[in-house]
PDB file of N, CA and C in Angstrom:
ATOM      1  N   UNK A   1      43.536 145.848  93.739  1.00  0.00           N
ATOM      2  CA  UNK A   1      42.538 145.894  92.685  1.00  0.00           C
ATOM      3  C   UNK A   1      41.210 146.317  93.307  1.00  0.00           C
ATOM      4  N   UNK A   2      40.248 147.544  92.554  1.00  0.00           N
ATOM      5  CA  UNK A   2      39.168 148.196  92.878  1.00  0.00           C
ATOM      6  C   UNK A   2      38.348 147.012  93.024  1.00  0.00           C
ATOM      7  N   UNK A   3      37.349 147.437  93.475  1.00  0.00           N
ATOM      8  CA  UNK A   3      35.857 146.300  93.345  1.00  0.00           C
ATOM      9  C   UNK A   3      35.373 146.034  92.085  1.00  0.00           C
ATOM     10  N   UNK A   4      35.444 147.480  90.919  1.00  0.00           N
ATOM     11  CA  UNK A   4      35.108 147.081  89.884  1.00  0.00           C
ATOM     12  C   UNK A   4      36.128 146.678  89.123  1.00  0.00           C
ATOM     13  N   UNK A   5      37.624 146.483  88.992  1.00  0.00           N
ATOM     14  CA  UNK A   5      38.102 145.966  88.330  1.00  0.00           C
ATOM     15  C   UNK A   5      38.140 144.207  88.540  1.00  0.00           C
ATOM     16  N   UNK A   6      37.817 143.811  89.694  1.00  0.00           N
ATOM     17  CA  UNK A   6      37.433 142.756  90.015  1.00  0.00           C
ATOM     18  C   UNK A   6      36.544 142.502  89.371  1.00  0.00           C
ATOM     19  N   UNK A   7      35.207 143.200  89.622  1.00  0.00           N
ATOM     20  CA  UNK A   7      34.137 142.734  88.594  1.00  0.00           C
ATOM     21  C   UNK A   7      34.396 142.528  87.211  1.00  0.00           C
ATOM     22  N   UNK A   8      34.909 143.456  86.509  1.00  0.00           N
ATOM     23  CA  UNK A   8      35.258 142.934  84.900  1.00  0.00           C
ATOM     24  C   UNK A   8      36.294 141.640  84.904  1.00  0.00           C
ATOM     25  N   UNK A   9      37.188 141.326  86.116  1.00  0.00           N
ATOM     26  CA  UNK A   9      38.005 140.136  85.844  1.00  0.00           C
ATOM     27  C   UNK A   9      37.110 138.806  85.913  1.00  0.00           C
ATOM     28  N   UNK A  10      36.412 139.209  86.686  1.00  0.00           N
ATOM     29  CA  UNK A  10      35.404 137.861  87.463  1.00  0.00           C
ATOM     30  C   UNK A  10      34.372 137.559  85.953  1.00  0.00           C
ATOM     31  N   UNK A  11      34.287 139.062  84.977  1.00  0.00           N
ATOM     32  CA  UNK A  11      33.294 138.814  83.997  1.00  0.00           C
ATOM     33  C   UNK A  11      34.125 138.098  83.335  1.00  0.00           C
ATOM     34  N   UNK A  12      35.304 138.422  82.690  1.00  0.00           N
ATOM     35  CA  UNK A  12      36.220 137.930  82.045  1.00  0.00           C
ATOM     36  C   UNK A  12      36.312 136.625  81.966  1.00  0.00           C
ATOM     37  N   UNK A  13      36.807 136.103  83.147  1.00  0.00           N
ATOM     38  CA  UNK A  13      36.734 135.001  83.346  1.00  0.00           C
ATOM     39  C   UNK A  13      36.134 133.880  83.458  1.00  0.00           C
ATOM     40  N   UNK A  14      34.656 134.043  83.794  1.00  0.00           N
ATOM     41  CA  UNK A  14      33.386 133.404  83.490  1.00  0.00           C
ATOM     42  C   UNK A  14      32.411 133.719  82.266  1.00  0.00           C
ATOM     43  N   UNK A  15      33.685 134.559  81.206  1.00  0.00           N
ATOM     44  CA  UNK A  15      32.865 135.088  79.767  1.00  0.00           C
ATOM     45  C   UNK A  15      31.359 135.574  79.773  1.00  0.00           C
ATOM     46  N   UNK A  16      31.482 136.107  80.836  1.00  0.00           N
ATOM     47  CA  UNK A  16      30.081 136.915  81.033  1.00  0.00           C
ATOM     48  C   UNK A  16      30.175 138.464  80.632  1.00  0.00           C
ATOM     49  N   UNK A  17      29.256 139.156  80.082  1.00  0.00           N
ATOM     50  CA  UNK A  17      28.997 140.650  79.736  1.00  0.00           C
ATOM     51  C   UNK A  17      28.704 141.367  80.856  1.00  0.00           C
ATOM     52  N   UNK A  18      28.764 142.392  80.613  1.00  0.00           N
ATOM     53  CA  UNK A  18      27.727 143.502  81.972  1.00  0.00           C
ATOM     54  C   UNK A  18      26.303 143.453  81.688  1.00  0.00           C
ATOM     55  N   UNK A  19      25.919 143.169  80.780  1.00  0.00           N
ATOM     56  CA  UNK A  19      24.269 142.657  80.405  1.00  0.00           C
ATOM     57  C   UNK A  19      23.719 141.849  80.609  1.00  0.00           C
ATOM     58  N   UNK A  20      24.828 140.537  81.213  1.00  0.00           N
ATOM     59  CA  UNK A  20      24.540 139.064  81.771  1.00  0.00           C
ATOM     60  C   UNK A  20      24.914 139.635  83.217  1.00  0.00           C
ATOM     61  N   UNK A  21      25.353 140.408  83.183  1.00  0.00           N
ATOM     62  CA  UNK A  21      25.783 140.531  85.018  1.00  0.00           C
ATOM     63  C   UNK A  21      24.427 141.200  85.600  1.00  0.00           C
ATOM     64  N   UNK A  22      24.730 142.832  84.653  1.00  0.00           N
ATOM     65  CA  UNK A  22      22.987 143.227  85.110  1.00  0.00           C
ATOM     66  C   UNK A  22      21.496 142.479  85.617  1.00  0.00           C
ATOM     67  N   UNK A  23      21.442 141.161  84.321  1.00  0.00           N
ATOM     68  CA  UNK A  23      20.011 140.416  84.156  1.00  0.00           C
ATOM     69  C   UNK A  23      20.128 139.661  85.479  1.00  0.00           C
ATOM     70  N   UNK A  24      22.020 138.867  85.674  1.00  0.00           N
ATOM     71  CA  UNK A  24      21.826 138.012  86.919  1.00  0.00           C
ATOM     72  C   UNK A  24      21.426 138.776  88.767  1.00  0.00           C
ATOM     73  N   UNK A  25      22.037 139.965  88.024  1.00  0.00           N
ATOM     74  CA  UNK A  25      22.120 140.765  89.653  1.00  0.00           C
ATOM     75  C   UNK A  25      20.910 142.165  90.049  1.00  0.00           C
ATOM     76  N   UNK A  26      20.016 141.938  89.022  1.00  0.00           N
ATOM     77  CA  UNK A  26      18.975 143.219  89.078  1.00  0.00           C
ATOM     78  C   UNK A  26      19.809 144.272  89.117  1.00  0.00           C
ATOM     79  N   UNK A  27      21.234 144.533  89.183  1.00  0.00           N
ATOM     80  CA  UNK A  27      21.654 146.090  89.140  1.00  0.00           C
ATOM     81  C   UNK A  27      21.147 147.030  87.684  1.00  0.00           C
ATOM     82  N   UNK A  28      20.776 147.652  87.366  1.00  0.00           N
ATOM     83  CA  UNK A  28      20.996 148.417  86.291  1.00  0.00           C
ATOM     84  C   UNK A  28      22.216 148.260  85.561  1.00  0.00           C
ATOM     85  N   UNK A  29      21.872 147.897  84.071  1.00  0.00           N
ATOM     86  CA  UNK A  29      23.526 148.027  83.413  1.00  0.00           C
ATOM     87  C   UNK A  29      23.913 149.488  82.910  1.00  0.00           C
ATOM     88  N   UNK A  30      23.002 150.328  83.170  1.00  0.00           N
ATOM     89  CA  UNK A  30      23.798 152.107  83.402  1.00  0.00           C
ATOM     90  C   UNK A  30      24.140 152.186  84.679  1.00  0.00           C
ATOM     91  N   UNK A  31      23.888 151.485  85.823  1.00  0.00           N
ATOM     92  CA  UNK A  31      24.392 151.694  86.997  1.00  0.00           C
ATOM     93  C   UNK A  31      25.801 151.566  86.807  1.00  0.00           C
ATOM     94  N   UNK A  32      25.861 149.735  85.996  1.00  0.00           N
ATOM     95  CA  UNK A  32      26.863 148.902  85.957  1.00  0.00           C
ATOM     96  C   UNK A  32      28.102 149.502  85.106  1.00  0.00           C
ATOM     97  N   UNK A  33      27.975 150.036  84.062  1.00  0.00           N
ATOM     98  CA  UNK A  33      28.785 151.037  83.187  1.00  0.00           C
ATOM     99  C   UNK A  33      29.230 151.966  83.377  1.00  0.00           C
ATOM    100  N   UNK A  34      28.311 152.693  84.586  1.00  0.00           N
ATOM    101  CA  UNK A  34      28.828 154.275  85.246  1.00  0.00           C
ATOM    102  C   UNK A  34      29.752 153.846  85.495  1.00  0.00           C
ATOM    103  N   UNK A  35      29.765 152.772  87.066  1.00  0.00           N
ATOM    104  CA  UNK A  35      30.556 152.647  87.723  1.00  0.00           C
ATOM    105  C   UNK A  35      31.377 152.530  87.332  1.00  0.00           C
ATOM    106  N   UNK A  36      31.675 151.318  86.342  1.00  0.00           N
ATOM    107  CA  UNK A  36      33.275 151.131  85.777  1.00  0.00           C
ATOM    108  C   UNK A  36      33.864 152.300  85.441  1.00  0.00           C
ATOM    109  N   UNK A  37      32.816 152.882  84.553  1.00  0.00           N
ATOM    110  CA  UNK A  37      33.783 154.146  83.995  1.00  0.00           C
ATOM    111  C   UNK A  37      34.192 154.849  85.057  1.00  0.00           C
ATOM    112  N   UNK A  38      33.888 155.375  85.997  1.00  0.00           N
ATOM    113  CA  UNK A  38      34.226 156.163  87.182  1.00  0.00           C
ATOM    114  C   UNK A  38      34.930 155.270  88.279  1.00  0.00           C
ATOM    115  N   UNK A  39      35.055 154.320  88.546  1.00  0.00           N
ATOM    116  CA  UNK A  39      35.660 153.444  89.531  1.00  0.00           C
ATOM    117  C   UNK A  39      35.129 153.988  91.080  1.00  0.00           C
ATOM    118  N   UNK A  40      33.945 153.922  91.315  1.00  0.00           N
ATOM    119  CA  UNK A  40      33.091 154.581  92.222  1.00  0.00           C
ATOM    120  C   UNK A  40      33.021 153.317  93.045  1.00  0.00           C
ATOM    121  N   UNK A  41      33.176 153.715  94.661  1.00  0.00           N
ATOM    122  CA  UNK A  41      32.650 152.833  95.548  1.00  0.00           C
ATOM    123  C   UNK A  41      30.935 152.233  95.042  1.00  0.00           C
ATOM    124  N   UNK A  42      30.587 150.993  95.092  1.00  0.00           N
ATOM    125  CA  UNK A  42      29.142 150.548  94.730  1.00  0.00           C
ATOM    126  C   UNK A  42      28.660 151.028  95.754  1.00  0.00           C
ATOM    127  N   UNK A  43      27.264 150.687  95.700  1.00  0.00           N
ATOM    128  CA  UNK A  43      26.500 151.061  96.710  1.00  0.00           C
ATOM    129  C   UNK A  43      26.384 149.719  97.107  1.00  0.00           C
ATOM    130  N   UNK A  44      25.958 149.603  98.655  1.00  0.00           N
ATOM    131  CA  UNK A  44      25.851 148.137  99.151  1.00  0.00           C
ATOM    132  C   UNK A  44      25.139 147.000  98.790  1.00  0.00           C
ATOM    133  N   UNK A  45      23.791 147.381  98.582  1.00  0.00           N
ATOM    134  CA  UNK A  45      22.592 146.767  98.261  1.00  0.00           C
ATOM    135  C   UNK A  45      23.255 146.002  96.611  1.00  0.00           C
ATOM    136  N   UNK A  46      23.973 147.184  95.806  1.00  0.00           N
ATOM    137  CA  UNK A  46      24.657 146.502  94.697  1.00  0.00           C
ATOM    138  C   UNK A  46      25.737 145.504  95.082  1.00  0.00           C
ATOM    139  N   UNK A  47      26.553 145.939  95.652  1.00  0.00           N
ATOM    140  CA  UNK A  47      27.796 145.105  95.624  1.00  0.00           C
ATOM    141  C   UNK A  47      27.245 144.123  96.664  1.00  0.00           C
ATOM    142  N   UNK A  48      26.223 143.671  97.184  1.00  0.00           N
ATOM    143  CA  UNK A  48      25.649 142.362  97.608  1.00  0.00           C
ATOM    144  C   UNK A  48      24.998 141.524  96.690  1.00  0.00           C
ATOM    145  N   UNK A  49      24.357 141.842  96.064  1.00  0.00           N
ATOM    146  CA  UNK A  49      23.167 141.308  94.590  1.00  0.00           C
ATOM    147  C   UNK A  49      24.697 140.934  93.608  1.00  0.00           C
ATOM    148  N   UNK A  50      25.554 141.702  93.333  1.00  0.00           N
ATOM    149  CA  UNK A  50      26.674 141.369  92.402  1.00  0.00           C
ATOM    150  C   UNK A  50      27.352 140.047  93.337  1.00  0.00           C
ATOM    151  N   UNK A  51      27.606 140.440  94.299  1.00  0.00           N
ATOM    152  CA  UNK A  51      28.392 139.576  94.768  1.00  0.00           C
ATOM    153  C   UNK A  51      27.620 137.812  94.999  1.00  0.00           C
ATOM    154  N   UNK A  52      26.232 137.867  94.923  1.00  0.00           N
ATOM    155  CA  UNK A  52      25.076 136.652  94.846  1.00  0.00           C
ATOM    156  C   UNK A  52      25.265 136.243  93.585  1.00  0.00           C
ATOM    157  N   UNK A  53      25.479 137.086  92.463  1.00  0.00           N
ATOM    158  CA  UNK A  53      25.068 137.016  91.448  1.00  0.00           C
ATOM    159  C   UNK A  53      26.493 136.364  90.561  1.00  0.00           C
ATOM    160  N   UNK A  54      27.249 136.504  91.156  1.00  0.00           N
ATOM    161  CA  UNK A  54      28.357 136.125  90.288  1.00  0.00           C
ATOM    162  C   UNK A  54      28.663 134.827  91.759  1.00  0.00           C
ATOM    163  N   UNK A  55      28.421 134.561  92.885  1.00  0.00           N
ATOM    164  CA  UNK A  55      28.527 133.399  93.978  1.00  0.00           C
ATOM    165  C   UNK A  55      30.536 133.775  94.078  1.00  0.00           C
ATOM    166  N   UNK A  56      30.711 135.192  94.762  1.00  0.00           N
ATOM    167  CA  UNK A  56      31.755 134.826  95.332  1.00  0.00           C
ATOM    168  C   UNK A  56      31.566 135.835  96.358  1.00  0.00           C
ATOM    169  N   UNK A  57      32.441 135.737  97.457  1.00  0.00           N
ATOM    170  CA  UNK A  57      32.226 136.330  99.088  1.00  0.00           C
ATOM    171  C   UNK A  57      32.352 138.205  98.439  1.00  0.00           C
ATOM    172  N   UNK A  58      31.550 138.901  99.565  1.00  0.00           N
ATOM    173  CA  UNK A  58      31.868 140.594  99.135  1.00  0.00           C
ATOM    174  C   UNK A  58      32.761 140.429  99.802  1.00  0.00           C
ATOM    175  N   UNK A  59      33.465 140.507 100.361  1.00  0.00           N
ATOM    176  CA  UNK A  59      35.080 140.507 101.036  1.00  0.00           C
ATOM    177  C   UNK A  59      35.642 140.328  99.617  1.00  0.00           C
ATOM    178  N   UNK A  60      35.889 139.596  98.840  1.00  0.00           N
ATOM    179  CA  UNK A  60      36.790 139.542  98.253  1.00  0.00           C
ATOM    180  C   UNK A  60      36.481 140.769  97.054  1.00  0.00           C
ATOM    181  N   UNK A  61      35.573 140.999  96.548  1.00  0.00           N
ATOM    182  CA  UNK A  61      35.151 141.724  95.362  1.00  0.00           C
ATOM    183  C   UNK A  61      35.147 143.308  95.981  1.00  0.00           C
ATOM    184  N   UNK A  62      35.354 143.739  97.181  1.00  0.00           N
ATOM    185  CA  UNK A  62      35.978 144.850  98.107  1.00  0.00           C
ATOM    186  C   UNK A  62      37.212 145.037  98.542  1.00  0.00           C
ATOM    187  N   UNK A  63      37.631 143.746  98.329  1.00  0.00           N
ATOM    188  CA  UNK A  63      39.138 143.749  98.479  1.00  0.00           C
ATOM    189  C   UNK A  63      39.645 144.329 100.232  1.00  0.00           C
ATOM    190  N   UNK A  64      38.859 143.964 101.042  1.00  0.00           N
ATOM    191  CA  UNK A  64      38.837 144.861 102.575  1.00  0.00           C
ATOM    192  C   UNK A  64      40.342 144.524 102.804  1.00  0.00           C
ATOM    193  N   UNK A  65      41.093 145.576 103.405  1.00  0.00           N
ATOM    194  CA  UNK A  65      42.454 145.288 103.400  1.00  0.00           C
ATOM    195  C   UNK A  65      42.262 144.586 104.909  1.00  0.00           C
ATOM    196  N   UNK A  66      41.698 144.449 106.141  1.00  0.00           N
ATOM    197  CA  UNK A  66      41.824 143.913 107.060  1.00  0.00           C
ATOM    198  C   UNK A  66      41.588 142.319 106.741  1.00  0.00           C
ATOM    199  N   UNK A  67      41.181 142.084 105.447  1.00  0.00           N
ATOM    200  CA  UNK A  67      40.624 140.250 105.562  1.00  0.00           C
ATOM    201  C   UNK A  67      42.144 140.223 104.631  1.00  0.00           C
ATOM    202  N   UNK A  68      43.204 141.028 104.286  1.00  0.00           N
ATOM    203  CA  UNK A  68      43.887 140.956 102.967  1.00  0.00           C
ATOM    204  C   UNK A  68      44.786 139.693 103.208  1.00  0.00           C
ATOM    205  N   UNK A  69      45.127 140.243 104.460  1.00  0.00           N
ATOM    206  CA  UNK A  69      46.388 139.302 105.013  1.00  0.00           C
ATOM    207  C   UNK A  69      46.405 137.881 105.477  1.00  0.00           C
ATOM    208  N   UNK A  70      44.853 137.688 105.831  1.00  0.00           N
ATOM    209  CA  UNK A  70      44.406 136.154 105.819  1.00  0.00           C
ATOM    210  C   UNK A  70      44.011 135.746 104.577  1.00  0.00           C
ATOM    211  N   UNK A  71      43.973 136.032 103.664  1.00  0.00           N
ATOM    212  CA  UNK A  71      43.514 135.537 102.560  1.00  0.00           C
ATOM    213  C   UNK A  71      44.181 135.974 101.541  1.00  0.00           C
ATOM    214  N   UNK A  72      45.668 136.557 101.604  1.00  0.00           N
ATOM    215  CA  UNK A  72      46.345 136.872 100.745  1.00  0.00           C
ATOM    216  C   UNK A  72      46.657 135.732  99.596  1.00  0.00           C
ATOM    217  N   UNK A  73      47.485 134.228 100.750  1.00  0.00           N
ATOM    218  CA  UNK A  73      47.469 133.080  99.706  1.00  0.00           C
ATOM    219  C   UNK A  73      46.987 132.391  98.701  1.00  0.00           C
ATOM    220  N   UNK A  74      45.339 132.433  99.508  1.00  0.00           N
ATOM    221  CA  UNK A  74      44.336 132.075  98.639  1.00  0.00           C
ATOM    222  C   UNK A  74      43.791 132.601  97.445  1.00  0.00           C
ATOM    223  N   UNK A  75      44.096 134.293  97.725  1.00  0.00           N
ATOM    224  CA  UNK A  75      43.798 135.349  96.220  1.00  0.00           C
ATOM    225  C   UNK A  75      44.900 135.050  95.668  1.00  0.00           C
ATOM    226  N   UNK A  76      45.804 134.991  95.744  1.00  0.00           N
ATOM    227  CA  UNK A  76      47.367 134.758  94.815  1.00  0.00           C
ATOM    228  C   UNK A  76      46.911 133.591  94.363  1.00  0.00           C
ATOM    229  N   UNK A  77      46.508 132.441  94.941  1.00  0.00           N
ATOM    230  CA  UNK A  77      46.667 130.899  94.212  1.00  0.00           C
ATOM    231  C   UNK A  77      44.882 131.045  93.182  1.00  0.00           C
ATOM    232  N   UNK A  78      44.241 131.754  93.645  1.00  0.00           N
ATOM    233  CA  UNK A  78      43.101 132.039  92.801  1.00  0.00           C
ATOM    234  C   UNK A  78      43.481 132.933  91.441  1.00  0.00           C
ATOM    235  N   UNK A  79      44.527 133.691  92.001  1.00  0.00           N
ATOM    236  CA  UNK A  79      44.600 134.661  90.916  1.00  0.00           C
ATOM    237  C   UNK A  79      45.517 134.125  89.699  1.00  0.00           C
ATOM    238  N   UNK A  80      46.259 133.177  90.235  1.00  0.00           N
ATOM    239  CA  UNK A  80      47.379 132.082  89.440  1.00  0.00           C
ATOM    240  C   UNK A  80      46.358 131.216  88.636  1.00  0.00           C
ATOM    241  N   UNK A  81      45.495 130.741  89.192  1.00  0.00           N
ATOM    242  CA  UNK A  81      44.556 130.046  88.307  1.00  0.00           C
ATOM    243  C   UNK A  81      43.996 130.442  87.105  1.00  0.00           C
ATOM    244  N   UNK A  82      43.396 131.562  87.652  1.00  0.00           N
ATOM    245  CA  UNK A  82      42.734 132.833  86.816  1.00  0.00           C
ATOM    246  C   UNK A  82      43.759 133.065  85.065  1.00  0.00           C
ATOM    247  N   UNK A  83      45.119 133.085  85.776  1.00  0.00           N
ATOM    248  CA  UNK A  83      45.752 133.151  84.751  1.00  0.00           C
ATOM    249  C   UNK A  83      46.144 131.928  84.037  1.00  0.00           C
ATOM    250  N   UNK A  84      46.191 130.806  84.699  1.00  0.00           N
ATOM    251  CA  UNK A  84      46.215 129.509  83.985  1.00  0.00           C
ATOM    252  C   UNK A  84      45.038 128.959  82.850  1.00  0.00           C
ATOM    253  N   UNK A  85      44.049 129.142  83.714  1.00  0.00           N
ATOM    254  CA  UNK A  85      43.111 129.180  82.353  1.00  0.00           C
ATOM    255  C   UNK A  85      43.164 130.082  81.524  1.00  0.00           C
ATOM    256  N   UNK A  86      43.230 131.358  81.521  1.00  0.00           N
ATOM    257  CA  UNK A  86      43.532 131.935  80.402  1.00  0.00           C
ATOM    258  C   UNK A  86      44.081 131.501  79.195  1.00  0.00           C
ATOM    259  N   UNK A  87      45.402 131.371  79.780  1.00  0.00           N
ATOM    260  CA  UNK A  87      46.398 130.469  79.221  1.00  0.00           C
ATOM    261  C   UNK A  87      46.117 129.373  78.286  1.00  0.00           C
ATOM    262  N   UNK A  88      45.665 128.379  78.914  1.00  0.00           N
ATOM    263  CA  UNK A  88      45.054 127.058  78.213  1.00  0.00           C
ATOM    264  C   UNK A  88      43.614 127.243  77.974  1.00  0.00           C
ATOM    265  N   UNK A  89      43.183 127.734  77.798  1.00  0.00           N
ATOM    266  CA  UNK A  89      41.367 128.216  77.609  1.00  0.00           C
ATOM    267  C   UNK A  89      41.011 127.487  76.251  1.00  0.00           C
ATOM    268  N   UNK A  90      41.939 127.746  75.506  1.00  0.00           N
ATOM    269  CA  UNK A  90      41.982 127.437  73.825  1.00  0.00           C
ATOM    270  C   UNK A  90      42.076 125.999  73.896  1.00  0.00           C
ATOM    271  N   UNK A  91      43.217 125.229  74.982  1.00  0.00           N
ATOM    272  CA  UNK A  91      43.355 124.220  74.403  1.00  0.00           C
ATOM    273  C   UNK A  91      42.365 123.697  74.875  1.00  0.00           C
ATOM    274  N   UNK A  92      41.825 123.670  76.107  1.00  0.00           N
ATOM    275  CA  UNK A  92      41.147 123.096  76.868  1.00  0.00           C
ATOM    276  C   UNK A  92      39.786 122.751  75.996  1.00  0.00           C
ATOM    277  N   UNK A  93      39.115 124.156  75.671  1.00  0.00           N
ATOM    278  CA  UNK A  93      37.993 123.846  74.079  1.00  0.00           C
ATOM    279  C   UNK A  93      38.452 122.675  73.454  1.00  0.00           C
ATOM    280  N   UNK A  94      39.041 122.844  72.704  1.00  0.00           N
ATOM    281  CA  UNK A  94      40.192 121.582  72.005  1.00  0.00           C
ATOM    282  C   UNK A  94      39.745 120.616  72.023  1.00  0.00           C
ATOM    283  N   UNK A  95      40.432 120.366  73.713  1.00  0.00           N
ATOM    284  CA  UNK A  95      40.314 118.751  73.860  1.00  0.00           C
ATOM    285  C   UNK A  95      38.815 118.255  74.605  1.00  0.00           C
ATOM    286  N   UNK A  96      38.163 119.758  74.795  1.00  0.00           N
ATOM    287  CA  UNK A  96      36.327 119.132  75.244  1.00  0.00           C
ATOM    288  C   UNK A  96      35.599 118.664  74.014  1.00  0.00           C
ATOM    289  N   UNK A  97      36.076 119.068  72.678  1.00  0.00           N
ATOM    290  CA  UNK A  97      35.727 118.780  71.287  1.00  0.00           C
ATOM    291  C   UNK A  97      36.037 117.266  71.096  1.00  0.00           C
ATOM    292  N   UNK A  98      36.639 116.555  71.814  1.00  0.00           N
ATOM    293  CA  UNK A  98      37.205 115.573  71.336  1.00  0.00           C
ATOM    294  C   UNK A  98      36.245 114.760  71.963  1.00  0.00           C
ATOM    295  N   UNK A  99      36.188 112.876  70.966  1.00  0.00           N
ATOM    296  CA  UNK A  99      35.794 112.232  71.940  1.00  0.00           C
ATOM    297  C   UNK A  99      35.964 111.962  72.976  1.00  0.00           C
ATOM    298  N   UNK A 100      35.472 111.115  73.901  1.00  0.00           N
ATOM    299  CA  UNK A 100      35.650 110.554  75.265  1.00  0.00           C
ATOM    300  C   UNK A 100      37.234 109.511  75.069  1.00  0.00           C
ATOM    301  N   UNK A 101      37.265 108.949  74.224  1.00  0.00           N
ATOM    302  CA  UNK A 101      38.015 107.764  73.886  1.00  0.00           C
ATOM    303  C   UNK A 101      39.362 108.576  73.807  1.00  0.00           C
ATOM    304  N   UNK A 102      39.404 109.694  72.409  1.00  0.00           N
ATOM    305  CA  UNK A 102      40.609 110.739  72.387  1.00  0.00           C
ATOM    306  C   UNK A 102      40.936 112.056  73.497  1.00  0.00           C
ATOM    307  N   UNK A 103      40.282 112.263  74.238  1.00  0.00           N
ATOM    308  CA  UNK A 103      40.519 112.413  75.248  1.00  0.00           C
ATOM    309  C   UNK A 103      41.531 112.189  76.226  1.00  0.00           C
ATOM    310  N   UNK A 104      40.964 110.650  76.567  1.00  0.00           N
ATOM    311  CA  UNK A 104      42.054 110.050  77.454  1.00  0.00           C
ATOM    312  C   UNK A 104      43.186 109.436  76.850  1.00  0.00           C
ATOM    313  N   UNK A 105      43.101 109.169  75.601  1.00  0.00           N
ATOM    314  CA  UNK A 105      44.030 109.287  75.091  1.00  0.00           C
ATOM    315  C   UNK A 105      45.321 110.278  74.952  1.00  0.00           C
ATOM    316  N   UNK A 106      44.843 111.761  74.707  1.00  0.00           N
ATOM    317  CA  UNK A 106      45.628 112.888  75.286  1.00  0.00           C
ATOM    318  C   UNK A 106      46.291 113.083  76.299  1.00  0.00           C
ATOM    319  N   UNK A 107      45.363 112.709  77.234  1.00  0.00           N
ATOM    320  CA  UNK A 107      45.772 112.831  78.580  1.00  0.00           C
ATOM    321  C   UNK A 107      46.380 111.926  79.107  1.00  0.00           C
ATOM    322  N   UNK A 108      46.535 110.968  78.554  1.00  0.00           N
ATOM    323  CA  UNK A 108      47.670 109.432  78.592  1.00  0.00           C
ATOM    324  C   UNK A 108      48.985 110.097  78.214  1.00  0.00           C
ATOM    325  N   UNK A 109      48.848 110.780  77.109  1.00  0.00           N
ATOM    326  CA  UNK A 109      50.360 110.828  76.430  1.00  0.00           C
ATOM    327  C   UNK A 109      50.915 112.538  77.145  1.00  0.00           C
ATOM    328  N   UNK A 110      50.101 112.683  78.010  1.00  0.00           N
ATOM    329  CA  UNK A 110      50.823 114.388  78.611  1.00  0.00           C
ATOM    330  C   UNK A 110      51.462 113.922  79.967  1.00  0.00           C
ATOM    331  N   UNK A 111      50.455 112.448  80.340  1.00  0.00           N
ATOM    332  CA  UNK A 111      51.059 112.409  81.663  1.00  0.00           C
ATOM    333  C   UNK A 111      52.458 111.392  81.539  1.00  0.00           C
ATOM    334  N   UNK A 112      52.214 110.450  80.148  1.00  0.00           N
ATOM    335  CA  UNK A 112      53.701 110.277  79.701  1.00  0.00           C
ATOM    336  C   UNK A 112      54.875 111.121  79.250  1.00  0.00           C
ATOM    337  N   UNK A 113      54.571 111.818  79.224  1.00  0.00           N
ATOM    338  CA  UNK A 113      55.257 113.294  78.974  1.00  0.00           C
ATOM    339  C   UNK A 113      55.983 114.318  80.133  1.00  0.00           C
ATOM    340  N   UNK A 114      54.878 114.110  81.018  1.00  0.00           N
ATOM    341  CA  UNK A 114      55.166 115.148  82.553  1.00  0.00           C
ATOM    342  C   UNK A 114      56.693 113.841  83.362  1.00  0.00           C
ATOM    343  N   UNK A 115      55.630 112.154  83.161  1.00  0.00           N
ATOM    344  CA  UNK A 115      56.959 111.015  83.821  1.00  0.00           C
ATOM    345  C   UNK A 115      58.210 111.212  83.289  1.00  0.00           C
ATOM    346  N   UNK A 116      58.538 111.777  81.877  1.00  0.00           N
ATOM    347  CA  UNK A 116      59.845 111.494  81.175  1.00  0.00           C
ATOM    348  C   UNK A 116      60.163 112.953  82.290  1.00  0.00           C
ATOM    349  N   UNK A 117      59.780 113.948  82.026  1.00  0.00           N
ATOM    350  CA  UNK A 117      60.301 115.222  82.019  1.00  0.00           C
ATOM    351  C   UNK A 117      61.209 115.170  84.015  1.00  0.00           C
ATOM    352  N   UNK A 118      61.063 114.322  85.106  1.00  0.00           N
ATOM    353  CA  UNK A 118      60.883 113.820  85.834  1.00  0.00           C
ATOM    354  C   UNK A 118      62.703 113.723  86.214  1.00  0.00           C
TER     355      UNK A 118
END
């Protein structure tokens, strides 16, 4: 995965725009739009300010194939996550809607649920 398709996952995932990315990272959001559209190496000074701006390492948002292999596990179990919330994103709203009281209540009867399944 490019640097910028990273970037739109990383937006994705933290429901951020390129207009919230722009404001957080001083890049230009015509910088920010070219690029995607073209899938253009960033320029450094950008893909450092992006990479501050969203708080994850430029190694990873470069994808350097020499760091790939030490950190392959960790992008797979990040990237598994990535898709887990997705996943439950909806319910998760859900049950932040709920009181404190129904809550743990929920979460009483899933983890009675996970013991049967056992």
């Amino acid at each position: 995965m490019g640097f910028w398709k990273r970037i739109e996952s990383e937006l994705d995932y933290r429901g951020l725009t390129r207009k919230e990315l722009s404001a957080k990272s001083g890049v230009p959001m015509s910088t920010v739009n070219r690029a995607i559209e073209r899938d253009s190496q960033p320029f450094a000074i950008d893909a450092l300010r992006i990479s501050k701006a969203l708080n994850v390492s430029l190694e990873y948002l470069l994808d350097l194939p020499e760091l790939k292999n030490d950190k392959k596990a960790s992008a797979e179990d990040e990237s598994h996550q990535i898709e887990l919330f997705k996943k439950y994103h909806s319910t998760i709203e859900a049950l932040e809607d709920l009181s404190k009281d129904k809550q743990k209540e929920v979460v009483a009867i899933v983890k009675q649920i996970l013991e049967f399944r056992k």
